[in-house]
N, C-alpha and C. Protein backbone atom coordinates (compact mmCIF):
# COMPACT_ATOMS: atom_id res chain seq x y z
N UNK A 1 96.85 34.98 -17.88
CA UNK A 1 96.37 34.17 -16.78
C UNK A 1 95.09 34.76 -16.17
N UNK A 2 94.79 35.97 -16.36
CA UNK A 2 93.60 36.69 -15.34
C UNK A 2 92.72 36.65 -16.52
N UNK A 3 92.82 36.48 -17.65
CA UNK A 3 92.04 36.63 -18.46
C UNK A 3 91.23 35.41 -18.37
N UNK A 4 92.18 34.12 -18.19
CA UNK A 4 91.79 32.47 -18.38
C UNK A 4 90.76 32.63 -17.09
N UNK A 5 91.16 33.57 -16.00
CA UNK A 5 90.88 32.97 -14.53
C UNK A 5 89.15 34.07 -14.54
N UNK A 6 88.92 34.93 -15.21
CA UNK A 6 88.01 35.41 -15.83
C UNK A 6 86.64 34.78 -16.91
N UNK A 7 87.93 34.08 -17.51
CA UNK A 7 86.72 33.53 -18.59
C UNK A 7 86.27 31.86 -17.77
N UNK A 8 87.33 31.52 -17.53
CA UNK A 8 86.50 30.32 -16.42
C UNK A 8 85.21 30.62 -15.40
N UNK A 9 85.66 31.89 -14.38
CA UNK A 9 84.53 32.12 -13.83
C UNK A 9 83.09 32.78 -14.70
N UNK A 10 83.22 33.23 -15.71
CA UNK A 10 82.38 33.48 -16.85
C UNK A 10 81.42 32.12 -16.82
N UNK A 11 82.13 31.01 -18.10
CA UNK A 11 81.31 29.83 -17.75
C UNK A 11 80.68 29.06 -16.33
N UNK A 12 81.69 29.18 -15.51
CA UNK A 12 81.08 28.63 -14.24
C UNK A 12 79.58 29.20 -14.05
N UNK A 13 79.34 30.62 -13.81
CA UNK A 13 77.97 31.40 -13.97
C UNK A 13 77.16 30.92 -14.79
N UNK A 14 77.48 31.21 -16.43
CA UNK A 14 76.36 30.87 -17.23
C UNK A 14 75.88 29.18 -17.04
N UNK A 15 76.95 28.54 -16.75
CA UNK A 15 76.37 26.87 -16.56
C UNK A 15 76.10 26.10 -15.88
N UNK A 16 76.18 26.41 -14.30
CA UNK A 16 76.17 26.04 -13.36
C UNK A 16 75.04 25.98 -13.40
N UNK A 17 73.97 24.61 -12.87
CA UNK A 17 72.29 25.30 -12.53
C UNK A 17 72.11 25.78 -11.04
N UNK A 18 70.70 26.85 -11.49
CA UNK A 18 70.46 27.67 -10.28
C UNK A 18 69.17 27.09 -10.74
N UNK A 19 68.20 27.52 -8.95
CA UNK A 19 67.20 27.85 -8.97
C UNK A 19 66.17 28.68 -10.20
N UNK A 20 64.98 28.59 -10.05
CA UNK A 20 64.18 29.88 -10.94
C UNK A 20 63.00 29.87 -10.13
N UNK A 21 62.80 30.27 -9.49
CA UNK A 21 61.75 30.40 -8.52
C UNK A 21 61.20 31.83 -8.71
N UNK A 22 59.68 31.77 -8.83
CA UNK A 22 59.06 32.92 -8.83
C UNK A 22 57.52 32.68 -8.48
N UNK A 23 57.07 33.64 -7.71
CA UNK A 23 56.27 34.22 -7.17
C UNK A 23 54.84 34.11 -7.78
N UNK A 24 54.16 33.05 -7.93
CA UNK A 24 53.29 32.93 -8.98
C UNK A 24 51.52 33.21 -9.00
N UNK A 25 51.43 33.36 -7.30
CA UNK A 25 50.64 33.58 -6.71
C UNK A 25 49.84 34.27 -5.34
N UNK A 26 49.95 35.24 -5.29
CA UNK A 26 49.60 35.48 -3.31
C UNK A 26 47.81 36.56 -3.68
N UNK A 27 47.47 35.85 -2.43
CA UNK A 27 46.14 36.34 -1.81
C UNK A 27 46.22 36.63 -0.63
N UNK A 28 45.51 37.90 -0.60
CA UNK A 28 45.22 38.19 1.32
C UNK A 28 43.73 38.12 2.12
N UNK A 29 44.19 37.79 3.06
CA UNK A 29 42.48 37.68 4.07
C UNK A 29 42.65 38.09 5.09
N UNK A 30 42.03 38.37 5.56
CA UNK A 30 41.66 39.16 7.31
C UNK A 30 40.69 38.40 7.63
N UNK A 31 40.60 37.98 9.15
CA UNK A 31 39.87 37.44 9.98
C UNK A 31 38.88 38.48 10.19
N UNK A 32 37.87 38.04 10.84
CA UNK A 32 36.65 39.15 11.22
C UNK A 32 37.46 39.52 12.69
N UNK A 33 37.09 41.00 12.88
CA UNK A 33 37.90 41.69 14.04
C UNK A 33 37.31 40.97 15.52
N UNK A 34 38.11 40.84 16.41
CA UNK A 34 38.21 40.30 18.01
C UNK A 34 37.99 41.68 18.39
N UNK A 35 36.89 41.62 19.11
CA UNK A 35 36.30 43.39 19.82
C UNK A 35 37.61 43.11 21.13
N UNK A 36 37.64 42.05 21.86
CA UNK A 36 38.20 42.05 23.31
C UNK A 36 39.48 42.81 22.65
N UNK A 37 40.37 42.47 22.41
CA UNK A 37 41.97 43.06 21.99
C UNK A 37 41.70 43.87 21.18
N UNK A 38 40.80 44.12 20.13
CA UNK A 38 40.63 44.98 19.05
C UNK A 38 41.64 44.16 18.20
N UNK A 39 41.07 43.53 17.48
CA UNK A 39 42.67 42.76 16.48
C UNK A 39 41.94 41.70 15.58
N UNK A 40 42.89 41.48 14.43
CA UNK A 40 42.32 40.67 13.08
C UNK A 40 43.83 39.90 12.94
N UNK A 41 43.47 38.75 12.34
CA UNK A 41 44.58 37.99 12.01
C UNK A 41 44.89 38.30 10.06
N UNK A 42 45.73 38.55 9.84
CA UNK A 42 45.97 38.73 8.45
C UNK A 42 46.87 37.56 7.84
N UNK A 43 46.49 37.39 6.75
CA UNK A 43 47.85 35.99 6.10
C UNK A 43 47.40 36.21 4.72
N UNK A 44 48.59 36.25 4.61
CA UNK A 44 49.27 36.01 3.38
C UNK A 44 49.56 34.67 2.42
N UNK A 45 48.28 34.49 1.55
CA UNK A 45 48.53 32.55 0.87
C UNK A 45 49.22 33.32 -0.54
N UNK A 46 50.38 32.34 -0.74
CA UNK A 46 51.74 32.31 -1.34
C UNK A 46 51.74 31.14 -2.74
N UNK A 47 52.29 31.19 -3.51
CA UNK A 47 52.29 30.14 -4.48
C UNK A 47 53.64 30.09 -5.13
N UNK A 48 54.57 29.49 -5.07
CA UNK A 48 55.49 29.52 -5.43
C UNK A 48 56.21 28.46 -6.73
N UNK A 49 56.79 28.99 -7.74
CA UNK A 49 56.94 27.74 -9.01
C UNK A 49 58.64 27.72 -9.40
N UNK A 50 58.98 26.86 -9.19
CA UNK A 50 60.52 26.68 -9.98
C UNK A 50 60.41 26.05 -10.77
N UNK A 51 60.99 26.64 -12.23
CA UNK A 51 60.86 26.69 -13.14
C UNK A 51 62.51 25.84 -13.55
N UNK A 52 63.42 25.88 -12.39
CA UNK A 52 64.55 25.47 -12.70
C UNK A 52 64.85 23.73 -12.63
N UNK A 53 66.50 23.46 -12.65
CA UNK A 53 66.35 22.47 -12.68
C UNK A 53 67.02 21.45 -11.33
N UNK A 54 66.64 22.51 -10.38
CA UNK A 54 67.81 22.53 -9.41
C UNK A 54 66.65 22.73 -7.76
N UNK A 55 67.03 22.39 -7.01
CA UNK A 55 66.07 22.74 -5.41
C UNK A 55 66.18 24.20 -5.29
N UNK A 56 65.45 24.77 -4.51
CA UNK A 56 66.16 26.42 -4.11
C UNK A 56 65.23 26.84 -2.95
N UNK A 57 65.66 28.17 -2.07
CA UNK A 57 65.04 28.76 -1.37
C UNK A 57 64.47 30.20 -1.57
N UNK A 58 63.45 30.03 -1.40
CA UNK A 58 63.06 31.60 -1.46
C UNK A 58 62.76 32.25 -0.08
N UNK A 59 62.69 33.65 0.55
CA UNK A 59 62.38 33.99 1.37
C UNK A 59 61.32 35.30 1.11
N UNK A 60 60.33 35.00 1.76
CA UNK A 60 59.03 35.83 1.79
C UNK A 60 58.88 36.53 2.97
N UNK A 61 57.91 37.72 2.68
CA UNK A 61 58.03 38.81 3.78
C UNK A 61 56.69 39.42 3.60
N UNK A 62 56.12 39.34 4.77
CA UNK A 62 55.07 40.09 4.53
C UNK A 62 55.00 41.05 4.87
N UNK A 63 53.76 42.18 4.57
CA UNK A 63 54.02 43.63 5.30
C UNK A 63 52.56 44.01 5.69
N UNK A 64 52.04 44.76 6.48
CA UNK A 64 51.13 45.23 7.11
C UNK A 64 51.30 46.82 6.92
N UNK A 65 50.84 47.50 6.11
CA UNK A 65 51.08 48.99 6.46
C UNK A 65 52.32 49.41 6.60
N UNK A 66 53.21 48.98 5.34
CA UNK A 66 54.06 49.16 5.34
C UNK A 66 55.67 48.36 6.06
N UNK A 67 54.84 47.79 7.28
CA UNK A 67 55.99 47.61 8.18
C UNK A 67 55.48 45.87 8.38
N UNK A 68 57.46 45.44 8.15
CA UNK A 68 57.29 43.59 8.07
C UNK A 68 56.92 43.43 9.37
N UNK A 69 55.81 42.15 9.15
CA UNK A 69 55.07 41.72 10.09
C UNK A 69 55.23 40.10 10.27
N UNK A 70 55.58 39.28 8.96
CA UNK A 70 56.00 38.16 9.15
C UNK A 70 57.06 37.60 8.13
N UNK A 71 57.52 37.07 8.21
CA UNK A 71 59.03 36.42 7.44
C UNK A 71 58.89 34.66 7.25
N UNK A 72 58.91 34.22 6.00
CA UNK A 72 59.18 32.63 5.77
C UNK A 72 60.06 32.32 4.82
N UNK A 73 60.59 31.06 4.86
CA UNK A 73 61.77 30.70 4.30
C UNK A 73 60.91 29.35 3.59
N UNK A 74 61.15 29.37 2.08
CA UNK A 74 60.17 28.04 1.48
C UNK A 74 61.26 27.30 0.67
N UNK A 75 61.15 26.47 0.80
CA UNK A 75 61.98 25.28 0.12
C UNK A 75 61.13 24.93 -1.41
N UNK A 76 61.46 25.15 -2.29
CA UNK A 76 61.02 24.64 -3.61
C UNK A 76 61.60 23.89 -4.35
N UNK A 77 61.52 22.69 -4.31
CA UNK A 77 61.76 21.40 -5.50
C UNK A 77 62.05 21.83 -6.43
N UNK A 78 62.91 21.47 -7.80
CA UNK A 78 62.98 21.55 -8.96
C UNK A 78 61.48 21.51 -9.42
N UNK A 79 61.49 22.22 -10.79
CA UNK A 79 60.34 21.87 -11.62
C UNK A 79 58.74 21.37 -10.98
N UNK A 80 58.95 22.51 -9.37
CA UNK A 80 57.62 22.06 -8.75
C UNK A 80 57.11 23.46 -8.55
N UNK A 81 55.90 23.49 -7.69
CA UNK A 81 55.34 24.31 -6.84
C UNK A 81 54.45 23.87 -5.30
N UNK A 82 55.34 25.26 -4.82
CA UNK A 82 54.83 25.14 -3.10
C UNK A 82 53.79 26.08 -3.04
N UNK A 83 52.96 26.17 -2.01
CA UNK A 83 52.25 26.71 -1.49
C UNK A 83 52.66 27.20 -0.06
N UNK A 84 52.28 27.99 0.49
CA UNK A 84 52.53 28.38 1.87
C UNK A 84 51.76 29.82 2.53
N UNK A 85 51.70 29.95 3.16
CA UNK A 85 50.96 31.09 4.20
C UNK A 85 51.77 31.78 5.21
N UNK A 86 52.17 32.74 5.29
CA UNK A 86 52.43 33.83 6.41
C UNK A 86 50.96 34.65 6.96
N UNK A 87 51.34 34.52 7.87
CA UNK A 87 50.25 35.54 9.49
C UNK A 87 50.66 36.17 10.66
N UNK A 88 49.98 37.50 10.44
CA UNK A 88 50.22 38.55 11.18
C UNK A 88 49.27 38.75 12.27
N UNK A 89 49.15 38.93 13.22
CA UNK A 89 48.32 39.70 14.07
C UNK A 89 48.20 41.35 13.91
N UNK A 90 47.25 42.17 13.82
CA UNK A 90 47.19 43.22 13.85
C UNK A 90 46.30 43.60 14.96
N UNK A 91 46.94 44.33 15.72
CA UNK A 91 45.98 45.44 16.67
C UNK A 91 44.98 46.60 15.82
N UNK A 92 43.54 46.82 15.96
CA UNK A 92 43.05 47.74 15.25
C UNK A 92 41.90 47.28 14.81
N UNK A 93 40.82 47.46 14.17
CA UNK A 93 40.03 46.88 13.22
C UNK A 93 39.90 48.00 12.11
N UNK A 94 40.51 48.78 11.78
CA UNK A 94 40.66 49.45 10.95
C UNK A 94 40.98 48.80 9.57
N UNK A 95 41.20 49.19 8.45
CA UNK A 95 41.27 48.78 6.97
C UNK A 95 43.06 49.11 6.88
N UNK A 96 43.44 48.02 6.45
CA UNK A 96 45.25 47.86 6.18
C UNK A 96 45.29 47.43 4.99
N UNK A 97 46.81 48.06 4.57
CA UNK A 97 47.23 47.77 3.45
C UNK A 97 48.26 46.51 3.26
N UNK A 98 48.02 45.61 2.47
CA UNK A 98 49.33 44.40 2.63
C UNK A 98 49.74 44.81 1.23
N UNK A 99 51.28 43.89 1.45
CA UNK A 99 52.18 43.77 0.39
C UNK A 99 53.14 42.51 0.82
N UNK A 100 53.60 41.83 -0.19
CA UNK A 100 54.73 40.63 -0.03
C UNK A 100 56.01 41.28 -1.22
N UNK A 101 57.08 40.91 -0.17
CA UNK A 101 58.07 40.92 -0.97
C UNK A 101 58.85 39.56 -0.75
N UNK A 102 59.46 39.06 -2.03
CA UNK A 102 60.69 37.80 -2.29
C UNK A 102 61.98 38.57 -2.32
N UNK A 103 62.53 37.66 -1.61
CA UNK A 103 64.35 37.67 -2.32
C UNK A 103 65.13 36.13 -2.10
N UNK A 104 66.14 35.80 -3.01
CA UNK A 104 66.64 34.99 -2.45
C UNK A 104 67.68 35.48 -1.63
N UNK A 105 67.84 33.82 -0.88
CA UNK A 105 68.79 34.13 0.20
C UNK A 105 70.36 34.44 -0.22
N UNK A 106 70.75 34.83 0.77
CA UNK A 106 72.50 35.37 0.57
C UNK A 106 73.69 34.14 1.11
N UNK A 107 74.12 34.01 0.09
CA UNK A 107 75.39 32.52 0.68
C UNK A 107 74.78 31.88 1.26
N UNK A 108 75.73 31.16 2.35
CA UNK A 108 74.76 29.97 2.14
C UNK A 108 73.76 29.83 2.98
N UNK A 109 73.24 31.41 3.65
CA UNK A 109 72.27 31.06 4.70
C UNK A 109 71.12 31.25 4.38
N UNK A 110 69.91 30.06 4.79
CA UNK A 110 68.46 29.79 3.98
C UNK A 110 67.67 31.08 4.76
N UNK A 111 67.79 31.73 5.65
CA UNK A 111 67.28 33.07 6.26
C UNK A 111 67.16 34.54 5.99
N UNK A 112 68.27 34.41 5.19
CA UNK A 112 68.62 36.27 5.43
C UNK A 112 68.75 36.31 3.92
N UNK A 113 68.84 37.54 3.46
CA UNK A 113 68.55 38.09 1.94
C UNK A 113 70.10 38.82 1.89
């Protein structure tokens, strides 16, 4: 019986459709620096492609020097691609480092990883 109740959840996995969403594109820009505050706007343009046959969410994160600065949640169509943008404010006019990270979301909430 645990074997049957095993190999059922087996197929359920391999056949069920999921998402395939991946990351197909990101660029970064900085605004020219604001002397009054000392500060640049940074964003993050995103490109996103599902490859599957199914809707899905991805969640994006941007980072500023290491440390997340903005968070989006993108809805991707089957067999489409989104576009989208995250933006940060940074204090400074100094030179920063960006990075984006994906994950999908966890059960069934479209927010959290």
């Amino acid at each position: 019986m645990v074997v049957l109740a095993i190999l059922a959840l087996l197929l359920v996995v391999i056949f069920v459709p999921r998402p395939d969403i991946r990351l197909t594109d990101v660029r970064y820009t900085t605004s020219s620096c604001d002397p009054v505050p000392s500060s640049v706007l940074a964003t993050a343009y995103v490109t996103f492609t599902n490859a599957g046959i199914v809707d899905g969410y991805i969640v994006a994160r941007f980072y500023v020097d290491g440390e997340r600065r903005a968070t989006s949640v993108f809805l991707v169509a089957a067999k489409a691609t989104v576009t989208g943008s995250l933006v940060a404010t940074i204090m400074g006019c100094l030179s920063h480092h960006y990075s984006l990270d994906t994950c999908y979301p966890a059960g069934d909430s479209t927010t959290t990883c």
